[in-house]
Protein backbone atom coordinates (compact mmCIF):
# COMPACT_ATOMS: atom_id res chain seq x y z
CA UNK A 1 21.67 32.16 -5.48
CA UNK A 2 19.62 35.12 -4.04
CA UNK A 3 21.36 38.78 -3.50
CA UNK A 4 19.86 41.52 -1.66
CA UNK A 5 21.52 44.98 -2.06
CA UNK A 6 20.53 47.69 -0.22
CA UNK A 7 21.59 51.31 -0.95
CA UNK A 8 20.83 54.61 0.44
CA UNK A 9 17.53 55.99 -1.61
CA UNK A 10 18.86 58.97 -2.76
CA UNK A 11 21.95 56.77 -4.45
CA UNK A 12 21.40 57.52 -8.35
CA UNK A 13 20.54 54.95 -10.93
CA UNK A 14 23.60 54.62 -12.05
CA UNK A 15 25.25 53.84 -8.73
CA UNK A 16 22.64 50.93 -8.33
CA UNK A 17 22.67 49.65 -11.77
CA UNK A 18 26.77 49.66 -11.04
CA UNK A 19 26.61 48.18 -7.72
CA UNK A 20 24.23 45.02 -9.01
CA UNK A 21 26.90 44.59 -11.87
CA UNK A 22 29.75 44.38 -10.24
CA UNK A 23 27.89 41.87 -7.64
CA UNK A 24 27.16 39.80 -10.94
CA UNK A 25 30.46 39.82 -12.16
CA UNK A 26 32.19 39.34 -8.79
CA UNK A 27 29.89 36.19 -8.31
CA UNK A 28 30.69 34.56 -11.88
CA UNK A 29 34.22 35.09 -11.42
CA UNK A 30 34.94 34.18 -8.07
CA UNK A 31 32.50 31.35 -7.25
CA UNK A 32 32.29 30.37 -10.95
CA UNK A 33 28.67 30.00 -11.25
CA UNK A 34 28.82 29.81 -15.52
CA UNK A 35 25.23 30.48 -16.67
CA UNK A 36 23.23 30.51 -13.41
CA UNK A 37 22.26 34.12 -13.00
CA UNK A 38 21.87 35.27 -9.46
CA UNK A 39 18.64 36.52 -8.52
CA UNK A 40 19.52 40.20 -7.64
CA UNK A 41 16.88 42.45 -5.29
CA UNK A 42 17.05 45.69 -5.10
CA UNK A 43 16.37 47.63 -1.84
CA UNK A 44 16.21 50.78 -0.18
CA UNK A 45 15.80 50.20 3.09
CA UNK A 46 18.74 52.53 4.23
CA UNK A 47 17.14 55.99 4.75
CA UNK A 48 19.10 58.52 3.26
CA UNK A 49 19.69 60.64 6.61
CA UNK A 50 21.05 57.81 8.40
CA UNK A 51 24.86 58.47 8.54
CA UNK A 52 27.15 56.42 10.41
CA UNK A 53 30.00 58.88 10.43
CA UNK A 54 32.11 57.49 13.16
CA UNK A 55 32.13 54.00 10.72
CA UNK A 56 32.22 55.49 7.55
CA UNK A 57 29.83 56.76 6.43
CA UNK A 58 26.73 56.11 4.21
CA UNK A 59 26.79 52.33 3.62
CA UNK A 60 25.78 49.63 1.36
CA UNK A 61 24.73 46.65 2.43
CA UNK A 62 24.94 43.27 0.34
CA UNK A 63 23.53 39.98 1.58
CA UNK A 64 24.33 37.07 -0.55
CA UNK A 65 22.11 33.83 0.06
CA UNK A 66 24.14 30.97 -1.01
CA UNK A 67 22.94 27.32 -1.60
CA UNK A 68 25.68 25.90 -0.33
CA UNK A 69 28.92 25.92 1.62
CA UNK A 70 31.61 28.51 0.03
CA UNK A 71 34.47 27.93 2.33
CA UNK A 72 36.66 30.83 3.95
CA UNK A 73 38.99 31.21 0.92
CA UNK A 74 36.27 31.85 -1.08
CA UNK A 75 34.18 34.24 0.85
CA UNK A 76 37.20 36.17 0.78
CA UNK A 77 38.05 36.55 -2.89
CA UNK A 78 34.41 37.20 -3.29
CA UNK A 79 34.63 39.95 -0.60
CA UNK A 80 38.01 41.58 -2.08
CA UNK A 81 36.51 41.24 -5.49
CA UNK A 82 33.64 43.22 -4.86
CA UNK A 83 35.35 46.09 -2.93
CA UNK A 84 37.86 46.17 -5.82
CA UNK A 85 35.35 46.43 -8.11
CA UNK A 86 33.73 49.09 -6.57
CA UNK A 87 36.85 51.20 -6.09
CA UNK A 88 37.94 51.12 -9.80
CA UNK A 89 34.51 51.19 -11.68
CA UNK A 90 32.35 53.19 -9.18
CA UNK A 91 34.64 55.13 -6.89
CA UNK A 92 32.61 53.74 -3.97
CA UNK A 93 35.71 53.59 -1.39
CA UNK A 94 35.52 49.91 0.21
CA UNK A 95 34.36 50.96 3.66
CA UNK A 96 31.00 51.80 2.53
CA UNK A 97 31.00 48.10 1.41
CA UNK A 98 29.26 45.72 4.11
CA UNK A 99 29.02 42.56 2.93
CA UNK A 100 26.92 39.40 4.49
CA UNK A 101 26.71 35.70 3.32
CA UNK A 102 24.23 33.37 4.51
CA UNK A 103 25.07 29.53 3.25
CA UNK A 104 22.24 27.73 3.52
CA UNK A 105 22.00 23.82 3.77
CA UNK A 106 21.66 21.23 0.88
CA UNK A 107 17.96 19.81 2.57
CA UNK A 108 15.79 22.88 1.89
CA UNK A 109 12.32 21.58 0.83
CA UNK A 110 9.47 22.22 -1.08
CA UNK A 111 5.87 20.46 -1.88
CA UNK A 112 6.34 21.03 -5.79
CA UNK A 113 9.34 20.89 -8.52
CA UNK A 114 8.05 24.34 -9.60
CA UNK A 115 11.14 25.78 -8.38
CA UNK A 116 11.20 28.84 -10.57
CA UNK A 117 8.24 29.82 -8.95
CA UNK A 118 9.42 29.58 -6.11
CA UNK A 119 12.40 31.96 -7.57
CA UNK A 120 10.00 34.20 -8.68
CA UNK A 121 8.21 34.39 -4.93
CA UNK A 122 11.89 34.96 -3.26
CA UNK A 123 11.39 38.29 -5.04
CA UNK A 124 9.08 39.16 -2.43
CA UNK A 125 11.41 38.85 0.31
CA UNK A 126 12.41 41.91 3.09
């Protein structure tokens, strides 16, 4: 599973190191994914003067790749248990929160079994 979260630049270290661990934990407890660990970017694509006032505000913006079909109760528990999270441990009030999922299908192919390379490479992605 591949996560991109993207954050204003000017968000502190804390507030990104937060935001990627509640992500983590939301993931393990609502899709119960046991010892896979998510493969977690961090970006900064959102400029820090861009301000959406009339929708909330600064944003942050968190694209989840999944291999496979989650199913609409699912997505949203994962959804809920995110912005939860975010209110209680980070004070980060849940319309900032936008939240994407991309379910990709089953027949994705490769020309090698060196899938953790391939892991690695997904790193590189926008």
């Amino acid at each position: 599973m591949l996560v991109q979260i993207a954050l204003p630049g000017d968000e502190p270290s804390q507030v990104r190191d937060g935001v990627a661990a509640i992500v983590r934990r939301a993931l393990a407890e609502v899709l119960e994914i046991g010892s896979v660990e998510p493969i977690i970017l961090m970006a900064s694509a959102i400029s820090a003067s861009v301000d959406l006032s009339d929708s909330g505000g600064r944003k942050i913006a968190i694209l989840v790749v999944a291999p496979h079909k989650l199913g609409e109760r699912r997505k949203r528990k994962l959804f809920g248990r995110v912005m939860d999270l975010s209110e209680l441990e980070l004070a980060i009030g849940r319309e900032r929160m936008v939240i994407g999922i991309v379910e990709t299908d089953r027949s994705n192919w490769s020309n090698s079994r060196e899938r953790q390379w391939l892991q690695m490479m997904s790193h590189q992605l926008p």
